[in-house]
Protein backbone atom coordinates (compact mmCIF):
# COMPACT_ATOMS: atom_id res chain seq x y z
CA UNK A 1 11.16 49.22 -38.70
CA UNK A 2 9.91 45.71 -40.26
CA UNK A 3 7.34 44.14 -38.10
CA UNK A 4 7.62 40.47 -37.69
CA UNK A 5 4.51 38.29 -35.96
CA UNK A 6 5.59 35.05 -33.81
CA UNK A 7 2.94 33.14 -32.95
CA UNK A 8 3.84 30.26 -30.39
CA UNK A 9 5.69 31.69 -26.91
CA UNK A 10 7.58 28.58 -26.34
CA UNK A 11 11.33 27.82 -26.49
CA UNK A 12 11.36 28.47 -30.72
CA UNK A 13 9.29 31.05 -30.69
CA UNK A 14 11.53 33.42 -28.09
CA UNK A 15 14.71 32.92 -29.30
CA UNK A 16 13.39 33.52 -32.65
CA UNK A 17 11.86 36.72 -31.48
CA UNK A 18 15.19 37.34 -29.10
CA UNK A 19 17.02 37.16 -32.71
CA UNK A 20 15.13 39.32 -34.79
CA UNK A 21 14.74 42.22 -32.23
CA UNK A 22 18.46 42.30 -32.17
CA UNK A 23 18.52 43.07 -35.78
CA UNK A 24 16.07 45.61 -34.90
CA UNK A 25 13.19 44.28 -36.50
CA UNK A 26 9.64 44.88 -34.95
CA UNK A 27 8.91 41.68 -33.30
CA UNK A 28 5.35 40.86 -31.70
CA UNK A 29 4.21 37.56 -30.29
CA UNK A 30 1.38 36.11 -30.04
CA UNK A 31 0.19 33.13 -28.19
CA UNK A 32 -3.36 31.90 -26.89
CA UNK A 33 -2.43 31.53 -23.60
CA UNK A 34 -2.45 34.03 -20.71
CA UNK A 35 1.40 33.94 -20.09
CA UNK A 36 4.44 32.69 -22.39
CA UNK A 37 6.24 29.66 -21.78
CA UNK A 38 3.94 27.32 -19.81
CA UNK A 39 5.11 24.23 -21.26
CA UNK A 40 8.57 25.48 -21.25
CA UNK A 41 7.78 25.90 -17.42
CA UNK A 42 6.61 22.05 -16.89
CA UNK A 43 9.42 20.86 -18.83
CA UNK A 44 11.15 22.88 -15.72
CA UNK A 45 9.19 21.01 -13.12
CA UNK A 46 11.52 17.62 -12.57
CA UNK A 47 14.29 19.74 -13.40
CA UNK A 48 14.96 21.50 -16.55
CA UNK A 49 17.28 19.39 -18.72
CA UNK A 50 18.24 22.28 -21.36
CA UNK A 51 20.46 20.11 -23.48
CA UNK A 52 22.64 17.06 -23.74
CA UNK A 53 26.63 17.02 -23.57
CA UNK A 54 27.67 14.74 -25.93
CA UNK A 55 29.64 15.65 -29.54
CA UNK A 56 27.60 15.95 -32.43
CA UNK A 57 28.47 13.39 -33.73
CA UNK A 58 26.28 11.30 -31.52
CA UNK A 59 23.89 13.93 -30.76
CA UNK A 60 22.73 14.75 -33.97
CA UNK A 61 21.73 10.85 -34.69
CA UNK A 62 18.83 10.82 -32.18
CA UNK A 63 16.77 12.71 -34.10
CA UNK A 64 16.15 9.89 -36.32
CA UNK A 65 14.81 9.90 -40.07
CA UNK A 66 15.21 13.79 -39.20
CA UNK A 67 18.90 14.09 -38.60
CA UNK A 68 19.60 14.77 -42.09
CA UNK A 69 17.66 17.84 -42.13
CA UNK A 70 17.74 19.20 -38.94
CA UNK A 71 21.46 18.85 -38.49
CA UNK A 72 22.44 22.38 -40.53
CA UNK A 73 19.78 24.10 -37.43
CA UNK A 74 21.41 22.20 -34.69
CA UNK A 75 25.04 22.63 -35.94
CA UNK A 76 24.28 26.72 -35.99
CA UNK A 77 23.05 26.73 -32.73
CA UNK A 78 24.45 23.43 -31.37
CA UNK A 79 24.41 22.52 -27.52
CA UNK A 80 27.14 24.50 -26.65
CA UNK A 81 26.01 27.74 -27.79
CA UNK A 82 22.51 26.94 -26.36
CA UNK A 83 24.61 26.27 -22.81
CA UNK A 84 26.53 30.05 -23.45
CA UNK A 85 23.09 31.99 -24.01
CA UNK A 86 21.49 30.28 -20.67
CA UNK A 87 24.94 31.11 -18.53
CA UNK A 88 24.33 34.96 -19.90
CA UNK A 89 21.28 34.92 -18.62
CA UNK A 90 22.72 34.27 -15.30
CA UNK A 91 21.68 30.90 -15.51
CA UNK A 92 24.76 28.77 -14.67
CA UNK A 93 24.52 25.36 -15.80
CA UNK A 94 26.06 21.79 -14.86
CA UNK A 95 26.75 18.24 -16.70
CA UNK A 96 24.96 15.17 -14.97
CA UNK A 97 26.19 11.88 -14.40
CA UNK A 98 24.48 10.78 -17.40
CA UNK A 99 25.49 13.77 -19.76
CA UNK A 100 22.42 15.65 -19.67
CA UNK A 101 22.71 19.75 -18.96
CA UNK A 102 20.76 21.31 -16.13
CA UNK A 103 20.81 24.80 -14.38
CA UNK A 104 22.31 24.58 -10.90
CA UNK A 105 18.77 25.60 -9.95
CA UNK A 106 16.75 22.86 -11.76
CA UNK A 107 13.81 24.99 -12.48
CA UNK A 108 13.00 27.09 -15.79
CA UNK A 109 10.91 29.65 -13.93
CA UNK A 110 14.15 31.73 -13.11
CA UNK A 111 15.55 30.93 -16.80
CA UNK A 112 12.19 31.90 -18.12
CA UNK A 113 11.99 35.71 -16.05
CA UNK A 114 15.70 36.41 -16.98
CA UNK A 115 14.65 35.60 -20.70
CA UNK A 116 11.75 37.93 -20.51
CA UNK A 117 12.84 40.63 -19.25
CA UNK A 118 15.59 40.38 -21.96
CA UNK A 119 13.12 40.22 -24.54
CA UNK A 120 11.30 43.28 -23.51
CA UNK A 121 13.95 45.36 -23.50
CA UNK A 122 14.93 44.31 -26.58
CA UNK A 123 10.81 45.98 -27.52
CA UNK A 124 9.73 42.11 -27.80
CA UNK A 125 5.60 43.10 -27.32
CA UNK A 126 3.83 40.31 -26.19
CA UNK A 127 -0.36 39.59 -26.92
CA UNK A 128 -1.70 37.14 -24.90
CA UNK A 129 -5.69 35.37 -25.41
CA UNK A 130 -4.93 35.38 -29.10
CA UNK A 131 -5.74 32.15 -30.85
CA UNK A 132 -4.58 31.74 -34.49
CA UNK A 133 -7.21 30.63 -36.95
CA UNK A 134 -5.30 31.32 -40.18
CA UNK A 135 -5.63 34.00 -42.70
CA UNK A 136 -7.77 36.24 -44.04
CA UNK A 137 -8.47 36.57 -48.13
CA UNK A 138 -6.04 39.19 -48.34
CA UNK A 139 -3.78 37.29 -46.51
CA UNK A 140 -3.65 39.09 -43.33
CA UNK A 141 -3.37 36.61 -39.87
CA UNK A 142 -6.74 36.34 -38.02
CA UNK A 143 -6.92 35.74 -34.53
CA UNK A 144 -9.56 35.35 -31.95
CA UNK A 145 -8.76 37.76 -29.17
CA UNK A 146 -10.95 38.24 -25.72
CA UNK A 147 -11.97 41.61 -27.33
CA UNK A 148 -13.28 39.71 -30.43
CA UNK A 149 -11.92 39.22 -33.98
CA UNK A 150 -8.59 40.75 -34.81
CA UNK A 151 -6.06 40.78 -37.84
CA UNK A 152 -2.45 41.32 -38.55
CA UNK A 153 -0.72 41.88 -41.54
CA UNK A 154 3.36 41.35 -40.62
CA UNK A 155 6.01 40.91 -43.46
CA UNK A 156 6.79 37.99 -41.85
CA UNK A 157 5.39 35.11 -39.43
CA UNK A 158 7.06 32.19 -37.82
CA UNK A 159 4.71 29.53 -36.95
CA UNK A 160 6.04 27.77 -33.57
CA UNK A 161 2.74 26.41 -31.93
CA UNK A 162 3.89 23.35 -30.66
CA UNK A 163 2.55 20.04 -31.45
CA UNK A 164 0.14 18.41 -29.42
CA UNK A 165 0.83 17.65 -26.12
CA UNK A 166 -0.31 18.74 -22.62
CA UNK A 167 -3.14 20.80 -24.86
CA UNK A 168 -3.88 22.82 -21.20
CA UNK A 169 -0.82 24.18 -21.27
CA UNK A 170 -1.01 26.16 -25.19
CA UNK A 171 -0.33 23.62 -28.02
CA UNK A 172 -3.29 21.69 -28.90
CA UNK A 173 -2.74 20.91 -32.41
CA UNK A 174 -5.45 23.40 -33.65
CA UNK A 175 -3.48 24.20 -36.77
CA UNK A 176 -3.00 21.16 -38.40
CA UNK A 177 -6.51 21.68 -40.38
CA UNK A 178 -5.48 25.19 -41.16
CA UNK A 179 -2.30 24.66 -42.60
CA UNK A 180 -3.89 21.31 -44.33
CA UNK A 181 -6.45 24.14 -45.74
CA UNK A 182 -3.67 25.51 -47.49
CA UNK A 183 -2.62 22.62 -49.08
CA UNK A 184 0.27 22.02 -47.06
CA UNK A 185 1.22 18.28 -46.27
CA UNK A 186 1.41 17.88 -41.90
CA UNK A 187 2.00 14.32 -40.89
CA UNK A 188 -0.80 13.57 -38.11
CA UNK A 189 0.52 14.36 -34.87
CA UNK A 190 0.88 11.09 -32.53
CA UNK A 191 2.16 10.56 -28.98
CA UNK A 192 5.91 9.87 -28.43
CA UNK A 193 7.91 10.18 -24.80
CA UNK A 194 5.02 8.61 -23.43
CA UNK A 195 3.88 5.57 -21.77
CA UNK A 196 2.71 2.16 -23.16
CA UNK A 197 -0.35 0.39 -22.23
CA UNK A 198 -0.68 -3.50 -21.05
CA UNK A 199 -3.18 -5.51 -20.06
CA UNK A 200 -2.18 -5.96 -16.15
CA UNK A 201 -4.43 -8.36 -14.41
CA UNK A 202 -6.61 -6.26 -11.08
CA UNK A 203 -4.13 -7.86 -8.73
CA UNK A 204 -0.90 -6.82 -10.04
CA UNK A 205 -2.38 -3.26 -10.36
CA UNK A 206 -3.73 -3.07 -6.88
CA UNK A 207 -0.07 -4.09 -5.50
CA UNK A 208 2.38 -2.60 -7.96
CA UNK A 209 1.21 0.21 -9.32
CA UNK A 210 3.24 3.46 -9.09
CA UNK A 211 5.93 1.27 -8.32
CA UNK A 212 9.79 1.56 -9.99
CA UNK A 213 11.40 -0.84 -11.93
CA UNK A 214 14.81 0.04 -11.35
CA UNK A 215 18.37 -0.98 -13.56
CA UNK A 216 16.11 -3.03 -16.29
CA UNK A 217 16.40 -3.00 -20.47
CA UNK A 218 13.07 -3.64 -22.13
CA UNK A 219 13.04 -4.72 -26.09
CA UNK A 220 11.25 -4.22 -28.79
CA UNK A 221 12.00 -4.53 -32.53
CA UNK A 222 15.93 -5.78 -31.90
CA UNK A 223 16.29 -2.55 -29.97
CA UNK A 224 17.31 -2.17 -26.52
CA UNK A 225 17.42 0.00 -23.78
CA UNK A 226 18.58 0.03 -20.34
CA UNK A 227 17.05 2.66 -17.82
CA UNK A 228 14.02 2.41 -15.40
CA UNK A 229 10.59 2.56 -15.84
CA UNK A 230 7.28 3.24 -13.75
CA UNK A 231 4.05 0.77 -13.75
CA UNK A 232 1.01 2.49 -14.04
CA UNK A 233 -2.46 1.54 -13.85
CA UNK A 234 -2.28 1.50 -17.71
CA UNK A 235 0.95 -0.36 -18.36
CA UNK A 236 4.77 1.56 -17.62
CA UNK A 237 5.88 4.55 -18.42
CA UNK A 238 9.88 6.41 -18.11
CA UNK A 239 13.35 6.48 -19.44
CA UNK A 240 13.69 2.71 -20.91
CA UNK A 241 10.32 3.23 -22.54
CA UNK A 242 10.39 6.40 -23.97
CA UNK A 243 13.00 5.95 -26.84
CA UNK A 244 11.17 2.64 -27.96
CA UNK A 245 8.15 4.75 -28.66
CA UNK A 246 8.45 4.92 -32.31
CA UNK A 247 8.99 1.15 -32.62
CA UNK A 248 6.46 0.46 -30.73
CA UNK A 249 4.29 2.88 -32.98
CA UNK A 250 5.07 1.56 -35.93
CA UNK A 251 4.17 -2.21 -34.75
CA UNK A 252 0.96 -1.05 -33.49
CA UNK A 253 0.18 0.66 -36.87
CA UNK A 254 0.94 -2.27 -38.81
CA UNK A 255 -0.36 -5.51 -36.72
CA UNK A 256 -2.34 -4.06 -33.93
CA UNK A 257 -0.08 -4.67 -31.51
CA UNK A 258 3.68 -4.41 -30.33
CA UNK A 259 5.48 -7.26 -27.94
CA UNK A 260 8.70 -6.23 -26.04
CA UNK A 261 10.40 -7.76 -23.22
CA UNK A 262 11.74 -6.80 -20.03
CA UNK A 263 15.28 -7.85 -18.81
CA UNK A 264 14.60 -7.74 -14.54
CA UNK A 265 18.54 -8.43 -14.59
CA UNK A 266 20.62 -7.20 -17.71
CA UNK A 267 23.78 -7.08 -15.33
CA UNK A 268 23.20 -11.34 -15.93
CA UNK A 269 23.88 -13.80 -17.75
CA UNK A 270 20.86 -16.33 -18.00
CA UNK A 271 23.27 -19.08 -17.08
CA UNK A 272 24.24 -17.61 -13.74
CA UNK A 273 20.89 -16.84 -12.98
CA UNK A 274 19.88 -20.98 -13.81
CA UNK A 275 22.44 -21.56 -11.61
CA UNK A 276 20.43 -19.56 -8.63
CA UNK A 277 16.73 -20.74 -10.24
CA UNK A 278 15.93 -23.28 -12.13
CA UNK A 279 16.59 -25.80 -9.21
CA UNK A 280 13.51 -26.78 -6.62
CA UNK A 281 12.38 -24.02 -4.33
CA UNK A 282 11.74 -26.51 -1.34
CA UNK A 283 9.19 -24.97 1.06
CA UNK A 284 9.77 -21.20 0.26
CA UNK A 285 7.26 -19.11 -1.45
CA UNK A 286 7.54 -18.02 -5.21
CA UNK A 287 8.20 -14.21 -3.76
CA UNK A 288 10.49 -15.35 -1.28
CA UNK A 289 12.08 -17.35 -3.39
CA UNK A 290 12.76 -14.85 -6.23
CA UNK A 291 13.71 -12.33 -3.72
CA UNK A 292 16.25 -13.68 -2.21
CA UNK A 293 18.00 -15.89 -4.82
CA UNK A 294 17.42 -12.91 -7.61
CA UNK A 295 17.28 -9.78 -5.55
CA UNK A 296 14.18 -8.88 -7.26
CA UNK A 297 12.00 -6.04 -6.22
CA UNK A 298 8.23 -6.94 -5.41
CA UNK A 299 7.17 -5.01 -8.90
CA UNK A 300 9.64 -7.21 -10.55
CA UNK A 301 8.37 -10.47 -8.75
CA UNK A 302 4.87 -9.36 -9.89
CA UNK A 303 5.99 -9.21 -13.42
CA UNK A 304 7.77 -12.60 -13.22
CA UNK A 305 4.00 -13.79 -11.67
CA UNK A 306 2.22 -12.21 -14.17
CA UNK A 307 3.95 -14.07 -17.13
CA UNK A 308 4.30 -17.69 -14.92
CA UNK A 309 0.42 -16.91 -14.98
CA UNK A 310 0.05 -16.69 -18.71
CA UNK A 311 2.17 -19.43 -19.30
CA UNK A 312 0.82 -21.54 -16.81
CA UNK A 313 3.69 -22.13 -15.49
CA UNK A 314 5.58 -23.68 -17.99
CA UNK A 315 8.58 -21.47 -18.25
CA UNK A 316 11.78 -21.51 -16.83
CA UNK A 317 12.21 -18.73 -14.04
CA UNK A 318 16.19 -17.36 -15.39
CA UNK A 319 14.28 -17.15 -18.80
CA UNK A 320 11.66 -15.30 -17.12
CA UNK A 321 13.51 -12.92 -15.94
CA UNK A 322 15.74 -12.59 -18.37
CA UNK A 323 13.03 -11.62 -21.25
CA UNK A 324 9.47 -10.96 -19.18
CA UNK A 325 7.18 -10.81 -22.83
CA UNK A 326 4.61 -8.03 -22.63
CA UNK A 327 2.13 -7.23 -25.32
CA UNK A 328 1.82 -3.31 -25.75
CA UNK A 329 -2.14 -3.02 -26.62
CA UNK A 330 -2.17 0.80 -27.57
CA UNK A 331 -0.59 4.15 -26.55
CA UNK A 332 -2.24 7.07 -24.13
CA UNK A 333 -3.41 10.08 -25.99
CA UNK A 334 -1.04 12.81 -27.12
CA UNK A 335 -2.71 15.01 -24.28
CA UNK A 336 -0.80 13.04 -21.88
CA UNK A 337 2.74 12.76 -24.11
CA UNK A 338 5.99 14.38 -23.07
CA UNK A 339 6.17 15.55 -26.74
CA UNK A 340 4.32 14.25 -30.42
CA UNK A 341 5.48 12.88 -33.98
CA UNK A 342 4.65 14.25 -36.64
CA UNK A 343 3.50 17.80 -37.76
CA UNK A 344 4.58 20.10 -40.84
CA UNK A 345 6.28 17.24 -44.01
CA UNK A 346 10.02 18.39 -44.78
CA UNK A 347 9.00 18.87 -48.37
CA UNK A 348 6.74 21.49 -47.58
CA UNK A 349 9.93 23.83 -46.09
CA UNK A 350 12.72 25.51 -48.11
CA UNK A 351 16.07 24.96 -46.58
CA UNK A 352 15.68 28.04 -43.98
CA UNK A 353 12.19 26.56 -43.11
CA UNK A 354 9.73 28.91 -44.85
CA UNK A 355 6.62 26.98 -46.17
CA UNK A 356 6.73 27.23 -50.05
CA UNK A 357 3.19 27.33 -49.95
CA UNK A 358 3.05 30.36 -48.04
CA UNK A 359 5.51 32.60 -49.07
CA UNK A 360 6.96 34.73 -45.91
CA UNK A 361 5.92 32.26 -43.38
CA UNK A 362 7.94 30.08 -41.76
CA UNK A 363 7.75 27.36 -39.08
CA UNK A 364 9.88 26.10 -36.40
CA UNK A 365 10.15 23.98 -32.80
CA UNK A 366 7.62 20.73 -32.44
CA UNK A 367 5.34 22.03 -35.26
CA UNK A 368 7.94 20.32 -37.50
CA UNK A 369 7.91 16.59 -38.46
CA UNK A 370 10.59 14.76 -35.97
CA UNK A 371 10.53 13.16 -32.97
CA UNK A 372 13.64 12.98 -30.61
CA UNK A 373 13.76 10.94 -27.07
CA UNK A 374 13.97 13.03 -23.65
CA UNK A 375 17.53 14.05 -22.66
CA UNK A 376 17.72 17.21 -24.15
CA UNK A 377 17.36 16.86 -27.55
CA UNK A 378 13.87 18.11 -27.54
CA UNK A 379 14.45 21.98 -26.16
CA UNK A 380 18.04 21.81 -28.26
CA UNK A 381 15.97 21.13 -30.90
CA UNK A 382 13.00 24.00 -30.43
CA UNK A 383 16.10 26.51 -30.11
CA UNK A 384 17.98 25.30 -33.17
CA UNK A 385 14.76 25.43 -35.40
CA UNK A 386 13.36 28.03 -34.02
CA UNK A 387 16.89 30.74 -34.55
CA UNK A 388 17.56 28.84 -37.92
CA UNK A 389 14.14 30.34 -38.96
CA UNK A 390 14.74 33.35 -37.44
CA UNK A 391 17.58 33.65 -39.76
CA UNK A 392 15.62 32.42 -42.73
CA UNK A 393 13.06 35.17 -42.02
CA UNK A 394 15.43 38.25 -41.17
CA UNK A 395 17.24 36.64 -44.75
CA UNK A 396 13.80 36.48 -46.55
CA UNK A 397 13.31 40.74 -45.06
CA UNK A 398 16.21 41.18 -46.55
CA UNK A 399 15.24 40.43 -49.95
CA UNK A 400 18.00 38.23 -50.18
CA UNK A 401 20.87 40.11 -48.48
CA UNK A 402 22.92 38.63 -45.58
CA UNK A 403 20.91 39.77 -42.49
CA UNK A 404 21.92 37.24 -40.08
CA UNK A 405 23.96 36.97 -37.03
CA UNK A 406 27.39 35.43 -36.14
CA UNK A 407 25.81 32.46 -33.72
CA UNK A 408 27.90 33.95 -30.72
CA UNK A 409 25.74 37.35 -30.94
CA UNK A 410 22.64 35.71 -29.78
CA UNK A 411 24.68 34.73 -26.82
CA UNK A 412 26.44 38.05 -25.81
C-alpha cells in the first residue's frame, strides 16, 4: 500500500485524503493544530455557505486573473458535485434567496463529524501538533511534533496549509519562506474579504460604530457593488466591500491610497432625490431633515455629516448621498481577513498542480495564488483544487497510468 502525507486538515486537504484512501492508498494527515478543520468550523459559524448556485458560466469568472487555470479543477468537481458529496453525508442542503448553498442546519460542525468519521473508516490516520518545517537533505518531510523532531518520507505530499488568515485557527503562512527556500516563486500573501480602513472623525465613531448600512453600492475603480456593509471603529467592513478588495489593493499599492464612494440610495435617481433636498430645510435639523425627506438611517446621516464636514459644506445634499467620497487609508492585517491573495505562482505548478520544483509534491486549497469574493467560491474552490491534486498525485503513483476516479465516486 502507497503511503501518501497531507499536510493541511482543511477543506483541500480532506477531500484529497477522502480521494486517495478510496483508491486504497495509505493516506496520513498531518496538521499543527490539535483537531482538523478549525477554520473550516468558523467558516460554519454565520452559517456555512458550501457553494454558490449559479452555471459555470458565471461562476467560474469570479475567480479573477485565476479563472483560466482553475476552471479544469472546478469543472471536475464543480458546485454540483460538491452539493451531492455533502447530501451523502447526510447533510441536506438548500439554495438562498441570493443563490448561495447552505446545509438546512447552517453549521459545519455536523458536516465536519459526518466527514470524519468517513475518513477514518476509509484508514484516513490523522497526527495532530505537527508543524511542517520542510525537508530534510534526503528529502524526507520534517516536522516539529510535541514529542520532538520527527520525519516522514511518503511517495507523495499535498501541500494544503492554507494561506494566512485567522493564524489561531492553523494557517499562518509559515511556509512561504520554506517553499521560497526551494526556489519556488509564492506571491506574498495579502488580506482580501476583509475590511477597509478610514479616517472617521471620534464623533462619528462614538455614535455609529457597529452600526449597518443597509441596501447601499460603494465604488471604487468604475466598479460597483450593491450589498450592505458594517462601520467599524476602523472604517466598514461586509458584503459590498469585500469584492472591491483587490481594487482597492491595487490603488493602495500604487498611490498610497484608494477613494470609493458610497451610494446611501442606489434605488435613486439624483434628480428625484434634488427634488426632496436641495431646497431650504426651514427650521428642521440636518438629521431630521435627511431622515425624513431621504429615509436615511442615523449611520447614513453620519456619513452624509462627515463629508458636509470635509467639504465645509459646500456640496449639494442629493450629490451627497448619491456618491459619499471616502478615502481608504490602508487594509487590517491578514490575521483578521476572511481569506488572503496570493501564495504559490501558477508557473511553479504542472497542470495537475505538482510543484516542478519538487517533484512528487503537490499543492492545493488557499496555498495557491487566487483570490475569490465570499459566496461560496472560496470552499468550492479548496474542494476543486484540493481533489484535482488528489488526482494529479494518485496519477503521478501511478507512474503515469490512469488512477483516477469518475467525479461521481467521490460522492457515492
Amino acid at each position: 500500500m502507497t503511503t501518501t502525507a497531507i499536510i493541511g486538515a482543511g477543506p483541500a486537504g480532506l477531500i484529497a485524503a477522502e480521494y486517495l484512501a478510496r483508491l486504497g492508498h495509505g493516506v496520513a494527515v498531518y496538521d499543527r493544530m490539535p483537531n482538523p478543520g478549525r477554520k473550516f468550523l468558523l467558516a460554519g459559524r454565520g452559517g456555512l455557505n458550501l457553494t454558490h448556485s449559479e452555471a459555470l458560466d458565471q461562476f467560474i469568472p469570479r475567480y479573477g486573473d485565476a479563472a483560466s487555470w482553475l476552471a479544469p479543477a472546478i469543472a471536475a468537481f464543480p458546485p454540483a458535485a460538491l452539493c451531492v458529496w455533502a447530501e451523502h453525508l447526510g447533510q441536506p442542503l438548500f439554495v438562498g434567496s441570493s443563490g448561495r448553498i447552505f446545509p438546512h442546519r447552517l453549521k459545519a460542525a455536523p458536516l465536519l463529524r459526518a466527514w470524519l468519521k468517513r475518513l477514518a473508516a476509509a484508514g484516513v490516520t490523522f497526527h495532530p501538533h505537527h508543524t511542517w518545517h520542510g525537508w530534510t537533505e534526503r528529502g524526507a518531510l520534517r516536522f516539529t511534533t510535541q514529542g520532538g523532531e520527527a520525519t516522514i518520507a511518503p511517495a507523495a505530499t499535498l501541500l494544503a496549509l492554507g494561506g494566512a488568515s485567522w493564524p489561531r485557527l492553523g494557517a499562518d503562512g509559515g511556509w512561504v519562506p520554506v517553499l521560497r527556500a526551494r526556489g519556488v516563486a509564492v506571491a506574498d500573501l495579502h488580506p482580501a474579504n476583509c475590511g477597509v480602513c478610514l479616517a472617521w472623525s471620534p464623533i462619528f465613531i462614538a455614535k455609529h460604530a457597529g452600526a449597518p448600512l443597509n441596501r447601499i453600492a460603494i465604488t471604487c475603480g468604475g466598479h460597483s457593488v450593491h450589498g450592505e456593509a458594517v462601520v467599524t471603529q476602523a472604517g466598514l467592513e461586509g458584503g459590498a466591500v469585500y469584492p472591491l478588495i483587490p481594487r482597492i489593493r491595487a490603488a493602495l499599492q500604487a498611490q498610497g491610497h484608494a477613494d470609493m464612494t458610497i451610494d446611501l440610495k442606489p434605488g435613486l435617481t439624483i434628480d428625484s432625490l434634488a427634488a426632496r433636498l436641495d431646497r431650504p430645510r426651514q427650521a428642521r435639523s440636518l438629521s431630521n431633515f435627511l431622515r425624513i425627506q431621504a429615509n436615511l438611517s442615523p449611520a447614513a446621516i453620519g456619513l452624509v455629516q462627515e463629508a458636509l464636514h470635509a467639504t465645509s459644506g459646500a456640496a449639494k445634499l442629493s450629490a451627497l448621498i448619491k456618491a459619499v467620497p471616502l478615502r481608504v487609508t490602508a487594509l487590517p492585517g491578514t490575521a483578521r481577513a476572511i481569506s488572503t491573495a496570493g501564495g504559490i505562482a501558477r508557473c511553479e505548478l504542472t497542470a495537475d498542480f505538482m510543484l516542478s520544483r519538487v517533484p512528487g509534491v503537490f499543492a492545493a486549497g488557499e496555498m495557491l495564488d487566487w483570490e475569490a469574493p465570499t459566496g461560496g467560491y472560496l470552499l468550492q474552490a479548496c474542494f476543486s483544487t484540493g481533489l484535482y491534486a488528489a488526482r494529479g498525485m494518485a496519477a503521478y503513483l501511478a507512474q503515469g497510468h490512469n488512477a483516477a476516479l469518475d467525479q461521481n465516486d467521490i460522492t457515492s
